[in-house]
Protein backbone atom coordinates (compact mmCIF):
# COMPACT_ATOMS: atom_id res chain seq x y z
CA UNK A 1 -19.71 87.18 13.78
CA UNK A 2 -16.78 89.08 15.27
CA UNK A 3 -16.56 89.51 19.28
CA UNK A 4 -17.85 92.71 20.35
CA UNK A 5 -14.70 94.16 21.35
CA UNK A 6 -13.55 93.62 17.44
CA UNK A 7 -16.72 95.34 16.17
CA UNK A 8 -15.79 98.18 18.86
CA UNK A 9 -12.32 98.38 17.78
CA UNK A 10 -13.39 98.31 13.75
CA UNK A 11 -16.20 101.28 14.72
CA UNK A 12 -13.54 103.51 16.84
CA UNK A 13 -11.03 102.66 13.92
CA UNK A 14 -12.86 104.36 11.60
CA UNK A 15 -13.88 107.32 13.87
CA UNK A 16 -10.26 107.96 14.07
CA UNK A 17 -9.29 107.43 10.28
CA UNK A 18 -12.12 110.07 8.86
CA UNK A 19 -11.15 112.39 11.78
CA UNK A 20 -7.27 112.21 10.81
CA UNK A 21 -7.76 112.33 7.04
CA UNK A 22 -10.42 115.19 7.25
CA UNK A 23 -8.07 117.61 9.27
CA UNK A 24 -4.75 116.46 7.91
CA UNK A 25 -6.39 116.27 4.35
CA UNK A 26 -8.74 119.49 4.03
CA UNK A 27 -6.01 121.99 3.84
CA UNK A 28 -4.01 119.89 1.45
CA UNK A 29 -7.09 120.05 -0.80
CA UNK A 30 -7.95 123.74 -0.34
CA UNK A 31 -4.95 125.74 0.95
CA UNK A 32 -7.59 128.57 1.32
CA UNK A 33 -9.48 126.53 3.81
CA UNK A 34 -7.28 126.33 6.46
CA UNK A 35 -10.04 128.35 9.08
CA UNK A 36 -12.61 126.46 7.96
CA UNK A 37 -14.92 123.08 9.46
CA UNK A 38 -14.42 119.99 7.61
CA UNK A 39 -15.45 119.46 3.77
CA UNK A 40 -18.70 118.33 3.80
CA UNK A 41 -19.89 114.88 2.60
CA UNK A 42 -21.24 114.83 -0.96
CA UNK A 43 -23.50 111.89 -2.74
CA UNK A 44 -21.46 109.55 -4.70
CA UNK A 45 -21.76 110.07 -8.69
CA UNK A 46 -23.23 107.43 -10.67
CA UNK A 47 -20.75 105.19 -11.18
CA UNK A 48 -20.30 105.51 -7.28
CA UNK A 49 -23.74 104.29 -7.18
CA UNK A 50 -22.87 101.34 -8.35
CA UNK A 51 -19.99 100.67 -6.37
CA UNK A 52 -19.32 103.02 -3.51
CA UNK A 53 -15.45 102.08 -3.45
CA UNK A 54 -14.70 103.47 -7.43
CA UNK A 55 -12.04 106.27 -7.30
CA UNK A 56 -13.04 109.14 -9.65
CA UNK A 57 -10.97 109.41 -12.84
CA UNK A 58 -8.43 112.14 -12.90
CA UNK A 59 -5.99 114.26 -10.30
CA UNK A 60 -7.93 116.62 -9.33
CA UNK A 61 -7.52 116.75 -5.29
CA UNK A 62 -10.35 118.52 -4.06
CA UNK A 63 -12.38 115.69 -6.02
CA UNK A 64 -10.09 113.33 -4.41
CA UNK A 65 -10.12 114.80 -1.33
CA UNK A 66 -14.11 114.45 -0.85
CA UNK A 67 -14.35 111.25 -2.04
CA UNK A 68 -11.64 109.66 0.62
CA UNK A 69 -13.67 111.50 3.49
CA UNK A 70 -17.29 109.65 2.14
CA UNK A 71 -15.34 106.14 1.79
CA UNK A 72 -13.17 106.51 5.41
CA UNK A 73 -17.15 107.56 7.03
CA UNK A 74 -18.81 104.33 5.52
CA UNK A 75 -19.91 101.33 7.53
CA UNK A 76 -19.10 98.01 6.38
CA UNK A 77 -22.00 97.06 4.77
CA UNK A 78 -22.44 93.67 6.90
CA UNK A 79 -21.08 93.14 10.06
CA UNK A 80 -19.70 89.77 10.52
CA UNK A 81 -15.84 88.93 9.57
CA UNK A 82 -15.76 88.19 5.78
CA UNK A 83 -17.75 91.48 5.71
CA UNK A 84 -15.27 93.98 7.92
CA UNK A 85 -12.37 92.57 6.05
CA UNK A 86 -13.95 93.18 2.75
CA UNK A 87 -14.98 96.86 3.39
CA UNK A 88 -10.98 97.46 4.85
CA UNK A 89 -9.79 95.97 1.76
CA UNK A 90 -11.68 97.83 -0.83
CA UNK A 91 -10.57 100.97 1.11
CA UNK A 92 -7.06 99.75 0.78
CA UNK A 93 -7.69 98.82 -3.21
CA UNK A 94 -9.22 102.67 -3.33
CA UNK A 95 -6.48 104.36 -1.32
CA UNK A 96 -3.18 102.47 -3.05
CA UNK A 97 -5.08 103.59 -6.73
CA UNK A 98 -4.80 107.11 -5.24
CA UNK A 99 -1.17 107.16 -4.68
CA UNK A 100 -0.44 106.01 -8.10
CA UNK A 101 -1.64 109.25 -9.67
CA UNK A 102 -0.05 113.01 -9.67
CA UNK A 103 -0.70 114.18 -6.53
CA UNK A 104 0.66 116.80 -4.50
CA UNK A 105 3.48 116.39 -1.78
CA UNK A 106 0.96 117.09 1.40
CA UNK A 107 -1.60 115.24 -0.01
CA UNK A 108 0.60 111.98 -1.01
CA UNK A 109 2.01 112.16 2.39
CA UNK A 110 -1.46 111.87 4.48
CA UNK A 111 -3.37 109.51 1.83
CA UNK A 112 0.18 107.41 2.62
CA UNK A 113 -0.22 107.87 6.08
CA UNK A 114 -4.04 106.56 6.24
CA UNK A 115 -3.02 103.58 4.04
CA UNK A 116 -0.41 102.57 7.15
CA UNK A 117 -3.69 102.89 9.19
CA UNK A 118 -6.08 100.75 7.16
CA UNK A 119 -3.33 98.07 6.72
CA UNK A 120 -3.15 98.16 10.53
CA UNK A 121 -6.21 97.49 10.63
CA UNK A 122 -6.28 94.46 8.47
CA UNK A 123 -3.98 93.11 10.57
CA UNK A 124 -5.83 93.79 14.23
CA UNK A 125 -8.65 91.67 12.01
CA UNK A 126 -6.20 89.12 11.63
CA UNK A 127 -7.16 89.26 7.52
CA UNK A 128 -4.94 87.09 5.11
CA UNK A 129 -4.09 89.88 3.00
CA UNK A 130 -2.48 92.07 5.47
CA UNK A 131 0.66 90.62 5.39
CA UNK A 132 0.99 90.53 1.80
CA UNK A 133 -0.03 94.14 1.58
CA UNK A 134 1.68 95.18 4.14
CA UNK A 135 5.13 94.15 2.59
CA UNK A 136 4.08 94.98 -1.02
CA UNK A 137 3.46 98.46 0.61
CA UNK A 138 7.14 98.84 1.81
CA UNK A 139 8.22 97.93 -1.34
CA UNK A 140 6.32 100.32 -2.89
CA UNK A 141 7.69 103.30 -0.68
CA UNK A 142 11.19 101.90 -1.29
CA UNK A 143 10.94 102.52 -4.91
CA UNK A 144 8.97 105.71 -4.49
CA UNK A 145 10.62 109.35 -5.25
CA UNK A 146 8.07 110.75 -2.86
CA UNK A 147 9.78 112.66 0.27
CA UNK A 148 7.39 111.64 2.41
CA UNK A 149 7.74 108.01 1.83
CA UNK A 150 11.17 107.76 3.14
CA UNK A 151 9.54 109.12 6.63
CA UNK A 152 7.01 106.56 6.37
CA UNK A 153 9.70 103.74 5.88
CA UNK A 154 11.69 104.71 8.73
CA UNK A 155 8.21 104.47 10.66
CA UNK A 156 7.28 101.20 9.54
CA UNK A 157 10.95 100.04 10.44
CA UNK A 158 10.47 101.26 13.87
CA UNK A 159 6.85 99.71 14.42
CA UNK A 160 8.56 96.36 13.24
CA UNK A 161 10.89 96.76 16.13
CA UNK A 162 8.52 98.08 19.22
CA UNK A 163 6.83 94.87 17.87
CA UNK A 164 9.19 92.92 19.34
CA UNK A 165 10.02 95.06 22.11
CA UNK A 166 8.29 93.49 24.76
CA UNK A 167 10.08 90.08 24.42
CA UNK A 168 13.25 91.98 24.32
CA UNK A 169 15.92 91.29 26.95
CA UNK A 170 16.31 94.31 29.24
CA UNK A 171 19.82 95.19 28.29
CA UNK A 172 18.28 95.50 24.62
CA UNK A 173 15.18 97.49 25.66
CA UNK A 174 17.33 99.64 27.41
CA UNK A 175 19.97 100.13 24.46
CA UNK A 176 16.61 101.39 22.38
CA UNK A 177 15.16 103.91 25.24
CA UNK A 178 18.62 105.63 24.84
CA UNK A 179 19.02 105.86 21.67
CA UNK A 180 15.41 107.87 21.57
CA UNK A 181 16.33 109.95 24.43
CA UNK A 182 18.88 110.79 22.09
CA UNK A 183 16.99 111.18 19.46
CA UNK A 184 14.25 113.62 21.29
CA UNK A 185 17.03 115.78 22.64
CA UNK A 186 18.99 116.21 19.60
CA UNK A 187 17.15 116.08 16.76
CA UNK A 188 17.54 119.36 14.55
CA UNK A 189 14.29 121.42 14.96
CA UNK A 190 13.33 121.41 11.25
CA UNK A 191 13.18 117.59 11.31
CA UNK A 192 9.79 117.68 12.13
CA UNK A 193 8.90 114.11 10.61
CA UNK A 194 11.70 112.53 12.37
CA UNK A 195 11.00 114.10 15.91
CA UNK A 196 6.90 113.18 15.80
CA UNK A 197 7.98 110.19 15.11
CA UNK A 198 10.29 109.21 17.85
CA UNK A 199 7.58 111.25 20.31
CA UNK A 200 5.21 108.30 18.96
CA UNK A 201 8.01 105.87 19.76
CA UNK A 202 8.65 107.22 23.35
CA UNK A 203 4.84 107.11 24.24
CA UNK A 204 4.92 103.68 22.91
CA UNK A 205 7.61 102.37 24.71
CA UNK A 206 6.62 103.80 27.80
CA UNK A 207 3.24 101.81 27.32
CA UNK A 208 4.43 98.60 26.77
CA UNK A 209 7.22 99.10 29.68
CA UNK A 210 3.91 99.62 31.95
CA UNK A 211 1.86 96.86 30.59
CA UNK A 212 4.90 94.29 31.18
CA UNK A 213 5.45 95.70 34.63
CA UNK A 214 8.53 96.50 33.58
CA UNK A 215 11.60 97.73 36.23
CA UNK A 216 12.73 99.88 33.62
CA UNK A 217 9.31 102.05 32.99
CA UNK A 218 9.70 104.79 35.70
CA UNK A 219 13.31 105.59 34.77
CA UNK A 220 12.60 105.73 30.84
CA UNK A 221 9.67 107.92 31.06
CA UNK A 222 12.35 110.06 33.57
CA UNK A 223 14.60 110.22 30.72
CA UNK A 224 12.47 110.88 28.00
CA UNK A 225 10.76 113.82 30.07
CA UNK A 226 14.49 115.17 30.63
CA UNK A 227 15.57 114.84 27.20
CA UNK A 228 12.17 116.72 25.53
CA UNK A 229 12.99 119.60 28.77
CA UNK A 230 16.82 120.16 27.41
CA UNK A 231 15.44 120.89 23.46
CA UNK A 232 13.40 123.73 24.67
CA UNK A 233 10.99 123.79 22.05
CA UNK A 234 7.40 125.11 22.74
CA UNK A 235 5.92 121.93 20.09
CA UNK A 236 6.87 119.22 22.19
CA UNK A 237 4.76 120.94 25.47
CA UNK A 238 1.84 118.49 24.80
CA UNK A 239 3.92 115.19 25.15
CA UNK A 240 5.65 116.77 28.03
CA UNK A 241 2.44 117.16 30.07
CA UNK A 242 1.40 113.93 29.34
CA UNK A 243 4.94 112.48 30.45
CA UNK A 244 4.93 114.60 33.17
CA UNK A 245 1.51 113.64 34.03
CA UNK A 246 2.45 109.55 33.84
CA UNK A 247 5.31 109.98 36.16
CA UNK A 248 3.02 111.44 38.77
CA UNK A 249 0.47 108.93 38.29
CA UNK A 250 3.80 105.94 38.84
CA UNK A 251 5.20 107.81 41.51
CA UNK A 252 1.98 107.55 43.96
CA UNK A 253 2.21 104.02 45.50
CA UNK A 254 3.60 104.08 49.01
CA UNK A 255 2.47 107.51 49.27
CA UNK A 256 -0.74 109.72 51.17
CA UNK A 257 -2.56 111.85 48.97
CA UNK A 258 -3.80 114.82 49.77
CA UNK A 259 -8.09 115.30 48.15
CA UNK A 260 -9.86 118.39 49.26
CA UNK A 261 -12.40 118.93 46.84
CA UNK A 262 -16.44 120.04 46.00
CA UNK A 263 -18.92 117.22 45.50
CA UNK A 264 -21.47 117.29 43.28
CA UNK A 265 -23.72 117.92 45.66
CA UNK A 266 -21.97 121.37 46.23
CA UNK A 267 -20.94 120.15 50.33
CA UNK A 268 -17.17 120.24 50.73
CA UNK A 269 -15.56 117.02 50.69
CA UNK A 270 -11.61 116.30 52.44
CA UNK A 271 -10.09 112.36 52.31
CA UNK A 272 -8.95 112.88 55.54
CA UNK A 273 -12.59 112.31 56.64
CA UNK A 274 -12.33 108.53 55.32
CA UNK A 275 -8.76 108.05 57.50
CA UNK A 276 -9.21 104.49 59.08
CA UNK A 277 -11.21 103.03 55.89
CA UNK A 278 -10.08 101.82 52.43
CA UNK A 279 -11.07 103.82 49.94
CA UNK A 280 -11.02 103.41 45.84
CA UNK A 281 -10.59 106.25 44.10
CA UNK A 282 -12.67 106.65 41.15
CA UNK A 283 -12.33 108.55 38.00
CA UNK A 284 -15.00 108.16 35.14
CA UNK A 285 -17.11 110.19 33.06
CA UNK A 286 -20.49 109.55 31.18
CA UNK A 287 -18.95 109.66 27.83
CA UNK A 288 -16.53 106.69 29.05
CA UNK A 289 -18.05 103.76 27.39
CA UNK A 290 -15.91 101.37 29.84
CA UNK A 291 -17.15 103.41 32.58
CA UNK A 292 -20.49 103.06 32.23
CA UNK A 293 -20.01 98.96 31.37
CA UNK A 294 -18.14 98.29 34.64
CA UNK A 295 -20.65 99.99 36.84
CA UNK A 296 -22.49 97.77 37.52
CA UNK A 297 -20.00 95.36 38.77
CA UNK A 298 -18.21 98.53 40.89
CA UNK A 299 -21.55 99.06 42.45
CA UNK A 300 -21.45 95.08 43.74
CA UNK A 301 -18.13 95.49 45.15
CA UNK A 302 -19.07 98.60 47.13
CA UNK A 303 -22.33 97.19 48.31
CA UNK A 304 -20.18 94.05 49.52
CA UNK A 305 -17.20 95.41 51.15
CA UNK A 306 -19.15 98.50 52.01
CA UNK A 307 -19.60 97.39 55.91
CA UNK A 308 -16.20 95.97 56.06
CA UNK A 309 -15.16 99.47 55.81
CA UNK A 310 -14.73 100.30 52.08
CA UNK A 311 -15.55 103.98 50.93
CA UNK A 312 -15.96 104.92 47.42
CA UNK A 313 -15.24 108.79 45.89
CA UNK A 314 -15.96 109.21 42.10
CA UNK A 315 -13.89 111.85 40.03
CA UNK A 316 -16.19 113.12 37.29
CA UNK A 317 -14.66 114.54 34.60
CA UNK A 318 -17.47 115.34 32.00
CA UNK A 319 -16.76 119.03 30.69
CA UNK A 320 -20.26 120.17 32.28
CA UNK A 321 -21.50 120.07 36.10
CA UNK A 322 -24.93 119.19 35.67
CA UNK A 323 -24.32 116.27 33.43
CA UNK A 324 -22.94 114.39 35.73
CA UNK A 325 -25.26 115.32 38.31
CA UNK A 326 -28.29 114.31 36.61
CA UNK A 327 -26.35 110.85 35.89
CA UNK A 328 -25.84 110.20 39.67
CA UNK A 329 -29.14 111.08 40.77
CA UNK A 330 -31.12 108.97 37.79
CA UNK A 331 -29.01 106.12 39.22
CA UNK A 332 -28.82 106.55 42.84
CA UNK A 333 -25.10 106.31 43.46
CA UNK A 334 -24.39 105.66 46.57
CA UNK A 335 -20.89 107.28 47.24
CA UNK A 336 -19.68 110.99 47.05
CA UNK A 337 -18.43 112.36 43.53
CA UNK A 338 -16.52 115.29 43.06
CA UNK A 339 -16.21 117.60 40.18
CA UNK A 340 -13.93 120.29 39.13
CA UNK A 341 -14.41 122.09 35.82
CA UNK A 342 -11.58 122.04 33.42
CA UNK A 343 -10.05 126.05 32.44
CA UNK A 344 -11.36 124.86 28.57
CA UNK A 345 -13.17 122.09 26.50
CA UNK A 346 -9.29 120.80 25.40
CA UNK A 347 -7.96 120.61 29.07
CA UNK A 348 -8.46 117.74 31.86
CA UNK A 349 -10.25 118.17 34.78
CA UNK A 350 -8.21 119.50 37.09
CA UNK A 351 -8.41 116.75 39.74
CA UNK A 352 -7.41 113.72 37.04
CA UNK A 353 -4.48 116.44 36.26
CA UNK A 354 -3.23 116.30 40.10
CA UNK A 355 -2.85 112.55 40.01
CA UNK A 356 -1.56 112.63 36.55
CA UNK A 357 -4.83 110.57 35.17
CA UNK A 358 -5.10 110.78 31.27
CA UNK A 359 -6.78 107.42 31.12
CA UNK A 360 -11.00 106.88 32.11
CA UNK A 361 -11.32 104.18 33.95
CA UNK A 362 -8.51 104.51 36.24
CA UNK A 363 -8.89 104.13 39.78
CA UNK A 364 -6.66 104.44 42.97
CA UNK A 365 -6.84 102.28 45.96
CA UNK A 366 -5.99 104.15 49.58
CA UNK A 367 -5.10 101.76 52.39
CA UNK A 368 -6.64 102.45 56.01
CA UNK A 369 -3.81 104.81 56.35
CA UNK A 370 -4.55 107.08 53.37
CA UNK A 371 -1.45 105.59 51.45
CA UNK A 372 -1.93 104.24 47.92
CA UNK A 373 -1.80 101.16 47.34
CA UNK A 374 -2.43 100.62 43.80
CA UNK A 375 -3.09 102.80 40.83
CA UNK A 376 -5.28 101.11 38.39
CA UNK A 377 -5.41 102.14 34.31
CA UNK A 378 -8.64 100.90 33.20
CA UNK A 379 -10.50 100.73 36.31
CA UNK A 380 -11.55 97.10 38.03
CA UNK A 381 -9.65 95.15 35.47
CA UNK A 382 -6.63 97.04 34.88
CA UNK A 383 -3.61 96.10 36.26
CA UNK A 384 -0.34 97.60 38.22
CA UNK A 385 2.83 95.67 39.50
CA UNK A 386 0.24 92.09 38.50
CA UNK A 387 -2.28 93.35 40.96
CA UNK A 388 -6.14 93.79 40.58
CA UNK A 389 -8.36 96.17 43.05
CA UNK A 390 -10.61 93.17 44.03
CA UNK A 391 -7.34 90.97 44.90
CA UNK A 392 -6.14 94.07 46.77
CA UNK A 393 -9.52 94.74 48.65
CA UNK A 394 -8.97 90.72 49.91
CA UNK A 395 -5.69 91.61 51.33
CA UNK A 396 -7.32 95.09 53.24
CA UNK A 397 -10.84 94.03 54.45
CA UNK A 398 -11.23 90.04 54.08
CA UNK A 399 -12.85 87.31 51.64
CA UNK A 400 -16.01 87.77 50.44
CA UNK A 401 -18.45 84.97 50.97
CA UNK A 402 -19.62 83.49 47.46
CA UNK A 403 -22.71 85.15 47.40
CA UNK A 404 -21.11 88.53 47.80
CA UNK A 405 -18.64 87.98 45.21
CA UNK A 406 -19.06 90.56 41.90
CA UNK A 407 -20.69 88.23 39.37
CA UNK A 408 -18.39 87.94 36.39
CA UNK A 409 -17.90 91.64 33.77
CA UNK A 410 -19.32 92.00 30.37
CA UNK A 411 -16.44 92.01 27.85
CA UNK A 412 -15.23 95.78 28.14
CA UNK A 413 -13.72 98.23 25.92
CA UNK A 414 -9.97 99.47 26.52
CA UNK A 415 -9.77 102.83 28.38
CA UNK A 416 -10.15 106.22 26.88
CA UNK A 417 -6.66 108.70 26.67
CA UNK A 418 -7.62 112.10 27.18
């Protein structure tokens, strides 16, 4: 069987490819259906019966269309390695028969796009075949007269390089965050393939900067925040926020916060009132499935360090009030949560906003001063400048004695982006 986390991964994998394919796909299919939900699901035809993975004969797209939306919703069929890697392959077999046939430009382009994905995938499952597809699929592209397959080279090009990004030298890391700067602020506005793609690249740099620890990471998401500012163009906003949103969240060490809130309870709630303890920050919501796993264990560390003068203050940020209340009161928790509703369903909370949070688990750590000391993407086990919140809570308020030490996690899932 494959660990859990692989299972997870292969489950949220698909979640993502069906919701990608249906919206990027369903217009593409139906140019008339641009205002309307999803194309439904329809039962397989006979010959489908038989085996679930047999592309329909013939071009037409909407056919085609409903077809790659059943396959990208199925399950693998068994659950254990030989059987995950079979069910990714016979999508791949499926998806590459597709792009053989007359198809138009939109719809080559995203059925392209969610091979990439699938391949990916393979590979994450450490599969034998993924290599050989992989570069059989570049080939492919290379000899293909399809626009859109020239964007997708350049893509793959530039995955093959963040690849190695992280064992890069500085000086070479740095020569590659300039040259997207570059590309962000310069890039002609109708290039829209070539700018969503280095907006992918920045993002991506800027993550593995942060999960080396890197010197450079504060100063590249600077730049790449300056250089999407100077093309003044209203598509880029979204990245913006979210850059703008990570240098907030990088710039809080060494600094007091200021947290004047409503807790659930409706009483008002001020951090000031904590000055003289340590207090961890915590912002989760019911829906985070890595939330909910490491509960348990933050619930031992607060009962532990609790009378050595640890406070705890939860940041909810489900989208409705009462949910969260009815999840704190059915399990007792102990410590004061606060809750802000977001302006819409699509926005944060406003409170994970302030500190730039876009990540649940992530939790700051105040000092008895009300500075922070740490800021922690992915909760108890994430980890900033090599530090963890339980090392950190050592240095503040002591060792705990061995039988007030957290027993050890269950395997948890990576944190959620908002």
């Amino acid at each position: 069987m494959l660990r859990r986390f692989s299972y997870l991964f292969v489950m949220s994998s698909l979640i993502v490819m069906t919701a990608y394919f249906t919206t990027r796909t369903n217009q593409a299919a139906d140019p008339a259906a641009t205002d309307k939900p999803s194309a439904p699901a329809v039962p397989p035809s006979a010959d489908q019966e038989a085996d679930p993975y047999a592309v329909p004969e013939g071009n037409d797209e909407k056919v085609l269309h409903l077809f790659l939306t059943r396959i990208t919703k199925m399950e693998p069929a068994e659950p254990t390695e030989a059987g995950i890697v079979s069910h990714f392959e016979k999508l791949d077999d499926a998806v590459s028969q597709i792009l053989t046939r007359e198809i138009n430009e939109d719809l080559y382009s995203n059925v392209a796009q969610l091979r990439f994905q699938i391949i990916s995938i393979l590979g994450e499952l450490n599969a034998k075949s993924a290599v050989a597809r992989e570069q059989n699929y570049l080939k492919l592209l290379g000899e293909s007269s399809h626009p859109a397959a020239k964007a997708l080279l350049a893509r793959a090009e530039m995955q093959n390089r963040l690849v190695k990004f992280a064992q890069d030298e500085p000086v070479t890391q740095q020569a590659l965050i300039d040259d997207v700067a570059k590309q962000l602020a310069s890039l002609p506005r109708e290039k829209t393939d070539e700018l969503e793609l280095q907006l992918d690249v920045a993002m991506d740099i800027g993550a593995l900067l942060e999960q080396g620890d890197s010197p450079l990471t504060l100063a590249a998401y600077k730049k790449f925040s300056e250089a999407l500012k100077a093309r003044n163009d209203e598509r880029v906003e979204p990245v913006l926020r979210r850059l703008d949103r990570t240098l907030l969240r990088l710039e809080l060490p060494g600094k007091e916060i200021e947290l004047a809130s409503t807790a659930l309870t409706g009483k008002p709630f001020d951090i000031k009132e904590y000055r003289g303890k340590v207090v961890l920050i915590d912002f989760w919501a019911t829906w985070c499935q890595a939330c909910m796993q490491e509960l348990p264990e933050l619930e031992s560390l607060y009962q532990a360090y609790h009378d050595k003068g640890l406070e705890v203050v939860g940041i909810n940020v489900d989208e409705e009030r009462e949910i969260a209340t009815k999840f704190t009161v059915s399990r007792g928790i102990g410590w004061v949560n606060l809750f802000e509703e977001a302006a819409s369903p699509n926005e944060l909370s406003p409170l994970a906003a302030r500190f730039g949070v876009t990540a649940f688990p992530t939790m700051i750590l105040l000092d008895q001063s009300g500075k922070v000391v740490t800021v922690q993407v992915g909760g108890l086990h994430g980890t900033s400048n090599q530090t963890s919140i339980q090392g950190e809570l050592e240095k503040l308020l002591g060792p705990l004695s061995k039988s007030a030490t957290p027993s050890a996690p269950v395997e948890l899932t990576p944190p959620v982006q908002k």
